[in-house]
PDB file of N, CA and C in Angstrom:
ATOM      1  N   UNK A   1     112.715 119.020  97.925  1.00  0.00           N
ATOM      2  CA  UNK A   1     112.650 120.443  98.104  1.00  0.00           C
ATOM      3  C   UNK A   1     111.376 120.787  98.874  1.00  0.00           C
ATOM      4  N   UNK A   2     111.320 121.483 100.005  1.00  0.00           N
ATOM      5  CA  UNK A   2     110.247 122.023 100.165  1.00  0.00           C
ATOM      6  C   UNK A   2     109.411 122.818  99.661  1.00  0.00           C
ATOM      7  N   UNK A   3     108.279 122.921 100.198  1.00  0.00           N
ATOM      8  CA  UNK A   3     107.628 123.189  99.496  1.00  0.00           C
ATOM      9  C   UNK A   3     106.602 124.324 100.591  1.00  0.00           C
ATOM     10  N   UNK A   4     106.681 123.982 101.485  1.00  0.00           N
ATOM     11  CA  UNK A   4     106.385 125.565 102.846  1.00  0.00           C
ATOM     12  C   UNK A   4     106.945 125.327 103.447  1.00  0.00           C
ATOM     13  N   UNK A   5     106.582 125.799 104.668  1.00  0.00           N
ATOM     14  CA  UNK A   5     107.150 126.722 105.743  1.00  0.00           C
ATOM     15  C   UNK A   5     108.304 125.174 106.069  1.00  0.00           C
ATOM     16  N   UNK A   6     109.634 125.713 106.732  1.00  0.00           N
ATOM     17  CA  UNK A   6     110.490 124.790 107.093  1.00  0.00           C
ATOM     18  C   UNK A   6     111.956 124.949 107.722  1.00  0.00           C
ATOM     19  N   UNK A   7     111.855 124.572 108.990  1.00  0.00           N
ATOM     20  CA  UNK A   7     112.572 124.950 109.939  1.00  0.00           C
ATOM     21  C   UNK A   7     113.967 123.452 109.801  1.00  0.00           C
ATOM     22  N   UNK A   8     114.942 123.900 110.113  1.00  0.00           N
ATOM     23  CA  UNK A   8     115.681 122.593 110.208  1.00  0.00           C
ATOM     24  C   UNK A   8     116.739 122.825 111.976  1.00  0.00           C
ATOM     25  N   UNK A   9     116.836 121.747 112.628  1.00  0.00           N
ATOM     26  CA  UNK A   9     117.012 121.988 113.809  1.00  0.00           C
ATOM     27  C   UNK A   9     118.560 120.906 113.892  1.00  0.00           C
ATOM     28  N   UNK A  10     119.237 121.851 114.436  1.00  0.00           N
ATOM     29  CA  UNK A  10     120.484 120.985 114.884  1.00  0.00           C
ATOM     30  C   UNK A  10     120.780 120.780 116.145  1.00  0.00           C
ATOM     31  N   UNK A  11     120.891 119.536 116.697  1.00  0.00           N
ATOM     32  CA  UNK A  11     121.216 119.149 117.845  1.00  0.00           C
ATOM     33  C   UNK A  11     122.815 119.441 118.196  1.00  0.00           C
ATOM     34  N   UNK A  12     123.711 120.506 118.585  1.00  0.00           N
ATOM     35  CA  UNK A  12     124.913 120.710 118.748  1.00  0.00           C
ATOM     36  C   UNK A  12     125.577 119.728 119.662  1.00  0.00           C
ATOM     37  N   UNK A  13     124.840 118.879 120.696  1.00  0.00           N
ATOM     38  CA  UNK A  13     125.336 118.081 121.240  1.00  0.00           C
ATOM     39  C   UNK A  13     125.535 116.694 121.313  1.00  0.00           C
ATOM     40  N   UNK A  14     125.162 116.152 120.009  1.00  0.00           N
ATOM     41  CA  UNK A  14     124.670 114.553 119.107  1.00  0.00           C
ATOM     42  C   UNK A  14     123.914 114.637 118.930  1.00  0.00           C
ATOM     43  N   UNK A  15     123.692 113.862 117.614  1.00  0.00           N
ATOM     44  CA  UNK A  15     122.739 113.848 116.562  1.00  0.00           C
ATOM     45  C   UNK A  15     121.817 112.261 116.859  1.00  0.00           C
ATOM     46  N   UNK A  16     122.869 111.777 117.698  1.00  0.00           N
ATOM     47  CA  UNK A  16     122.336 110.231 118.217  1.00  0.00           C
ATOM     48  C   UNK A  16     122.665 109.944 119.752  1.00  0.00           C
ATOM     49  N   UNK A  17     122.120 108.907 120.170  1.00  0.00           N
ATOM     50  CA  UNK A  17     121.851 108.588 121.372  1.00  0.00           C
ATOM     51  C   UNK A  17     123.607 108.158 121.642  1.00  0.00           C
ATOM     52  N   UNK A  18     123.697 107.727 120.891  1.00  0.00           N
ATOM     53  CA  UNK A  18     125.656 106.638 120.802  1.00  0.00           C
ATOM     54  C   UNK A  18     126.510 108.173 120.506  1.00  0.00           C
ATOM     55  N   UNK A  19     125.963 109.176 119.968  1.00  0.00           N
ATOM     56  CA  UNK A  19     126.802 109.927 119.399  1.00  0.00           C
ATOM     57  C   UNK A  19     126.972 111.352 120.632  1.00  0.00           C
ATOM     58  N   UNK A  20     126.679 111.151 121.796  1.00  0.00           N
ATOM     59  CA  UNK A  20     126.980 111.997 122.781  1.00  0.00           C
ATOM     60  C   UNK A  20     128.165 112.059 123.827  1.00  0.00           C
ATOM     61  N   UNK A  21     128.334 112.536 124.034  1.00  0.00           N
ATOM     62  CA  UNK A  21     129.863 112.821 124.895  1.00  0.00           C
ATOM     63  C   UNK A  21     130.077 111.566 125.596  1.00  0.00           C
ATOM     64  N   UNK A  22     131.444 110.945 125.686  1.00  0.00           N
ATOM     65  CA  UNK A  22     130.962 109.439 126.516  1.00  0.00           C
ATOM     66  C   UNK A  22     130.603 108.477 126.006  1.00  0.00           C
ATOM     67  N   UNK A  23     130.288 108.457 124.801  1.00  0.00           N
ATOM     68  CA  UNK A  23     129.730 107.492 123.948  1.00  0.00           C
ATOM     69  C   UNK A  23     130.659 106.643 122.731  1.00  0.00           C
ATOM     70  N   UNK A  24     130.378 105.753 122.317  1.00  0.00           N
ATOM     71  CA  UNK A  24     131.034 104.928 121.670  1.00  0.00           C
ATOM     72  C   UNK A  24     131.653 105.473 120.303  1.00  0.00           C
ATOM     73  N   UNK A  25     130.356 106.452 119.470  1.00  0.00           N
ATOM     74  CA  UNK A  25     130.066 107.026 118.359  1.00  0.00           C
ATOM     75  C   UNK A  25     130.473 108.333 118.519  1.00  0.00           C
ATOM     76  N   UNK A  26     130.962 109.190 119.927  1.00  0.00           N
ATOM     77  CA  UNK A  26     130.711 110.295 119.617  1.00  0.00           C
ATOM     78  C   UNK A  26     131.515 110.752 119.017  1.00  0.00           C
ATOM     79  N   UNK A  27     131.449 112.326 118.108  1.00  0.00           N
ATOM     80  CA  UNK A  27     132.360 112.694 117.268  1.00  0.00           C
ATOM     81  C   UNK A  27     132.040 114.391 117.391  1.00  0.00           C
ATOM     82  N   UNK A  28     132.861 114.796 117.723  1.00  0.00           N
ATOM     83  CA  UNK A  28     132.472 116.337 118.070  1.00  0.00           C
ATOM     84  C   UNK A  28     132.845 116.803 116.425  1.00  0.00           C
ATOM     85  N   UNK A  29     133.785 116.521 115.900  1.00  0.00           N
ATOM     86  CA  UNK A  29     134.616 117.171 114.640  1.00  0.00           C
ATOM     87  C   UNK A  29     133.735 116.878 113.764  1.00  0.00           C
ATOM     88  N   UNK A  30     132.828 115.562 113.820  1.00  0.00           N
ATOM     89  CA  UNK A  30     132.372 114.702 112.367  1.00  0.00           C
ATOM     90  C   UNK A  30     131.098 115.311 112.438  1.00  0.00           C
ATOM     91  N   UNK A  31     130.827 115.925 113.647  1.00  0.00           N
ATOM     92  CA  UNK A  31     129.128 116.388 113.651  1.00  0.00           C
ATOM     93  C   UNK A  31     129.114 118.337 113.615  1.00  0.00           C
ATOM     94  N   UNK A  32     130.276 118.755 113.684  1.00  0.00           N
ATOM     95  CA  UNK A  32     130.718 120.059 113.416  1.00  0.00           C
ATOM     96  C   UNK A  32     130.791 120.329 112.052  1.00  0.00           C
ATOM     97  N   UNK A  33     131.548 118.816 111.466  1.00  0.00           N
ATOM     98  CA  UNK A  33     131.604 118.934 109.632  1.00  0.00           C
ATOM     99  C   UNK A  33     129.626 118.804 109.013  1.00  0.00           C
ATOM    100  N   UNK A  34     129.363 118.308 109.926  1.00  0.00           N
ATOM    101  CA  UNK A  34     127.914 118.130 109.040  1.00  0.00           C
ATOM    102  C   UNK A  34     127.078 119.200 109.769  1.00  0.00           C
ATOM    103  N   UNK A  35     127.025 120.065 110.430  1.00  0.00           N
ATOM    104  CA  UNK A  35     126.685 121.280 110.810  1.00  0.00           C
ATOM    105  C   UNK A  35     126.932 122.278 109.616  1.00  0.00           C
ATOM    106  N   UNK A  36     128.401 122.320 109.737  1.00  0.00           N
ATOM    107  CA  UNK A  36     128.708 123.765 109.106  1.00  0.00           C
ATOM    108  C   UNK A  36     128.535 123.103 107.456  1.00  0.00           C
ATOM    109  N   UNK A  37     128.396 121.894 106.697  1.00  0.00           N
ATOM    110  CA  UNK A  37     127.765 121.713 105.455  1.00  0.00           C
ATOM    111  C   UNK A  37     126.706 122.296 105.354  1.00  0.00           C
ATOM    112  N   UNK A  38     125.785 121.963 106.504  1.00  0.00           N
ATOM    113  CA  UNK A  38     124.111 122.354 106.552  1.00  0.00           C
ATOM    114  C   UNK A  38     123.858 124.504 106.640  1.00  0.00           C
ATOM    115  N   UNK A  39     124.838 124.757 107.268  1.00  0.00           N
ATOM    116  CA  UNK A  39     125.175 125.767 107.659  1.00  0.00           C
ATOM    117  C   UNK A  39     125.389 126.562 106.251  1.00  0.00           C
ATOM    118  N   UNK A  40     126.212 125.854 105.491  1.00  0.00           N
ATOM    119  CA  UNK A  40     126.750 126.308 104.238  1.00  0.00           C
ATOM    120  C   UNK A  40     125.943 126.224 103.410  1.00  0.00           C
ATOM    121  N   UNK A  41     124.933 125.564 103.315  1.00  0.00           N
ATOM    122  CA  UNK A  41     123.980 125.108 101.874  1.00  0.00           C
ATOM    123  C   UNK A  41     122.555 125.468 102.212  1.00  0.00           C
ATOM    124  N   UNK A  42     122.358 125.630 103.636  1.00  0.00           N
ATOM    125  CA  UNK A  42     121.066 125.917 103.011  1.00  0.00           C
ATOM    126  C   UNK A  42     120.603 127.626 103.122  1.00  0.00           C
ATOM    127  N   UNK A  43     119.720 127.345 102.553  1.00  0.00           N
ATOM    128  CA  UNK A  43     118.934 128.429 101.804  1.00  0.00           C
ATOM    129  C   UNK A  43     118.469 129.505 103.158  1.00  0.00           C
ATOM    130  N   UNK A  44     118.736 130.261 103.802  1.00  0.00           N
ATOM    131  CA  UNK A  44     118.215 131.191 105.095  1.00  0.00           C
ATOM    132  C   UNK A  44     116.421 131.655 104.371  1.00  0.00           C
ATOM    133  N   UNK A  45     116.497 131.896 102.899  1.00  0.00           N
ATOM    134  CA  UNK A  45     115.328 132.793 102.581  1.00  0.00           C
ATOM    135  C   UNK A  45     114.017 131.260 102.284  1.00  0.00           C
ATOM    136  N   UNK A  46     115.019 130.181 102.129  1.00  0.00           N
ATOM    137  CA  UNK A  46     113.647 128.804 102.624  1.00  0.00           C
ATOM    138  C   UNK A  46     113.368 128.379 103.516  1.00  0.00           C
ATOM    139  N   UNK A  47     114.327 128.118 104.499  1.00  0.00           N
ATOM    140  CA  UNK A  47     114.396 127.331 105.598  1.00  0.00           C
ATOM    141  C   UNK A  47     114.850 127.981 106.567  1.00  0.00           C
ATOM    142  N   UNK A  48     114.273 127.833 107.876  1.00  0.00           N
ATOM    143  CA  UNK A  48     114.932 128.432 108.920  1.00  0.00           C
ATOM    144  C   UNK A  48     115.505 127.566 110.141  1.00  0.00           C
ATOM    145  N   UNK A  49     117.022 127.918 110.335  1.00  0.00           N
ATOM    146  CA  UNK A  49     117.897 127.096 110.777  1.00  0.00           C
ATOM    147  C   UNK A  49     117.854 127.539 112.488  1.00  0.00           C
ATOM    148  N   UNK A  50     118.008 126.293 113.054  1.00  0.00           N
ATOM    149  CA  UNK A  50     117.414 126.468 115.043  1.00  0.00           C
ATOM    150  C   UNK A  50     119.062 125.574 115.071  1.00  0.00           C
ATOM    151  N   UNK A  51     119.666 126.309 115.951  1.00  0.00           N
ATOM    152  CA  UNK A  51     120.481 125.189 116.673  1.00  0.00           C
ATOM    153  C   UNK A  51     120.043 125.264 117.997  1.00  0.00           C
ATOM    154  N   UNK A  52     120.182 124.331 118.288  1.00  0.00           N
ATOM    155  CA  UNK A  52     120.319 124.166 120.078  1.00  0.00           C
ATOM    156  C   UNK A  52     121.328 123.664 120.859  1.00  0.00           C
ATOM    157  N   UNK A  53     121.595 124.052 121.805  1.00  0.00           N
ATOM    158  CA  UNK A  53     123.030 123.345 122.663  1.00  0.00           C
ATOM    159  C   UNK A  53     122.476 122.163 123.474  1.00  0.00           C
ATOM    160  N   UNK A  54     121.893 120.999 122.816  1.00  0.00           N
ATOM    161  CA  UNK A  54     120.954 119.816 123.373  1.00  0.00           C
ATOM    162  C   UNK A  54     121.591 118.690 122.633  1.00  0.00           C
ATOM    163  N   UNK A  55     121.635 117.417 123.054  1.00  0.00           N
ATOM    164  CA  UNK A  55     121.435 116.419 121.877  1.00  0.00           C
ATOM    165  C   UNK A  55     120.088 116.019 121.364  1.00  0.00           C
ATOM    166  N   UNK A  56     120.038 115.375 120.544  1.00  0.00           N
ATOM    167  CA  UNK A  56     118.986 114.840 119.774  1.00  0.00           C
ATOM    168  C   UNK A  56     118.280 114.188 120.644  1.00  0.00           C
ATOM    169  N   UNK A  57     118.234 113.907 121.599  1.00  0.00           N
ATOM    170  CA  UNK A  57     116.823 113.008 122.457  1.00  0.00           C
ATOM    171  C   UNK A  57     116.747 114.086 123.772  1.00  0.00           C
ATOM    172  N   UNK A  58     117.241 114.834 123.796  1.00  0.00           N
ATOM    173  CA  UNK A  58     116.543 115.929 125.416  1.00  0.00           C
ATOM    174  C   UNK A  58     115.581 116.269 124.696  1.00  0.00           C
ATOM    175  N   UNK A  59     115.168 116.274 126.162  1.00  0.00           N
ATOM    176  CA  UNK A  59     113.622 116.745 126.111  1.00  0.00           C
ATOM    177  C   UNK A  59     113.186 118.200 125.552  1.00  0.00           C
ATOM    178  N   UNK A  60     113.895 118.976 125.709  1.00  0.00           N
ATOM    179  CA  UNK A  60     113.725 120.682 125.153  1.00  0.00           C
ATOM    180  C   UNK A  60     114.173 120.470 124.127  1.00  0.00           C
ATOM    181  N   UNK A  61     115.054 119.526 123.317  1.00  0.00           N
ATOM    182  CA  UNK A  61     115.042 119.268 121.631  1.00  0.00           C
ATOM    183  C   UNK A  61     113.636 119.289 120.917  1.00  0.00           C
ATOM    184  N   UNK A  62     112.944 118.001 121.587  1.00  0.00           N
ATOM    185  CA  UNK A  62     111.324 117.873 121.211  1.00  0.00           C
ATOM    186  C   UNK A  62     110.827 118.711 121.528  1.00  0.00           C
ATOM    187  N   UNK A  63     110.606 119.079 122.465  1.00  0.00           N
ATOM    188  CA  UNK A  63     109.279 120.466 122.631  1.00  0.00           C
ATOM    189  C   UNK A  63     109.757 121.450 121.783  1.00  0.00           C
ATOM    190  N   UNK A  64     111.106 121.968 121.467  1.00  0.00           N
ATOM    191  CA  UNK A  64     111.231 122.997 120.415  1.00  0.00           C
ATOM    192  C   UNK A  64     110.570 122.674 119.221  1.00  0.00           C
ATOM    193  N   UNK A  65     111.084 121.566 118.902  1.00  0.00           N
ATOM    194  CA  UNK A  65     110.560 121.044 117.378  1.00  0.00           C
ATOM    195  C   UNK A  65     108.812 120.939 117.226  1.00  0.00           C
ATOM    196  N   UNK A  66     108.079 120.374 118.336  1.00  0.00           N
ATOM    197  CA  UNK A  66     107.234 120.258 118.447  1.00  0.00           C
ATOM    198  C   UNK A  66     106.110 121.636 118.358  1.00  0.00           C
ATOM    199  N   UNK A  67     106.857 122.567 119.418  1.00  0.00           N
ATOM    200  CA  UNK A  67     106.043 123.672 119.135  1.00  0.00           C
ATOM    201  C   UNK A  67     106.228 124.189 117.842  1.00  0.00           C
ATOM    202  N   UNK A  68     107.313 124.226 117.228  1.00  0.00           N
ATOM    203  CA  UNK A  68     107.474 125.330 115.502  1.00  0.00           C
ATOM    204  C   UNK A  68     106.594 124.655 114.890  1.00  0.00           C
ATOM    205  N   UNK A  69     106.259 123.007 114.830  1.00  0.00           N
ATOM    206  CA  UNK A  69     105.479 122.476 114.378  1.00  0.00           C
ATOM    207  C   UNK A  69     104.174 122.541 114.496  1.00  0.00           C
ATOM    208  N   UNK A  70     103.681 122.732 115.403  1.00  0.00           N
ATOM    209  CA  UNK A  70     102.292 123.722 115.630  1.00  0.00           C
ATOM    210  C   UNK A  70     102.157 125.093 115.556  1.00  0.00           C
ATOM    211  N   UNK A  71     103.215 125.599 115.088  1.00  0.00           N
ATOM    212  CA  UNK A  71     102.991 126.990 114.940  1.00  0.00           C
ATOM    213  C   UNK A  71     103.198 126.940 113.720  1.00  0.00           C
ATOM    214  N   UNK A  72     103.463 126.535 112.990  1.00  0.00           N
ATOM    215  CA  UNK A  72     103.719 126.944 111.641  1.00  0.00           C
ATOM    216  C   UNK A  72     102.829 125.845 111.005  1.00  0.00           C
ATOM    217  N   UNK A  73     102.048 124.784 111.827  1.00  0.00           N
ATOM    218  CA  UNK A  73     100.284 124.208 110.931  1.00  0.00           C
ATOM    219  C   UNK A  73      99.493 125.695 111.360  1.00  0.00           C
ATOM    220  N   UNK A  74      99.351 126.021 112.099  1.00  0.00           N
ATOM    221  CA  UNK A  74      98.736 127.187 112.906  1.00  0.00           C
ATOM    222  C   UNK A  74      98.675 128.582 111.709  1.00  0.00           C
ATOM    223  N   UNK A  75      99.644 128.572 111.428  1.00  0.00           N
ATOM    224  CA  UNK A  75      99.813 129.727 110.170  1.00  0.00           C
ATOM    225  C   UNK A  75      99.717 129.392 109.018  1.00  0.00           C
ATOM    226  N   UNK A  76      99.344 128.199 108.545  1.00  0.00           N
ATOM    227  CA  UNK A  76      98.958 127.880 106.869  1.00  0.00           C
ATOM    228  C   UNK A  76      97.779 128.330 106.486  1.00  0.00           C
TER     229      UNK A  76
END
């Protein structure tokens, strides 16, 4: 459980390098089901939920994550 500030970020376009369009792993349905779980359970008044239309290794994935992450050491 957290315990501050906490953002959770979904990659809408794979969650893995194998798991992108073209790929061996990819699964549009299986990563839609674990979206809308995450979607469903968590808490809006703990955590604050980012999707992005990226997969998990573009580069504007990291810099998003990266900056909330200095912004929110920045505000403790």
């Amino acid at each position: 459980m957290a315990t501050g500030p906490t953002a959770v970020y979904l990659p809408l376009r794979g969650v893995s390098l194998i798991d992108t369009e073209g790929q061996p792993f990819y699964g549009q349905q299986e990563d839609e089901a674990l979206f809308n779980a995450i979607r469903t359970k968590l808490d809006s008044r703990k955590a604050e939920l980012v999707e992005m239309e990226t997969d998990i290794n573009d580069e504007q994935f990291a810099l998003a994550m990266a900056n909330k992450l200095i912004t929110m050491l920045k505000n403790r």
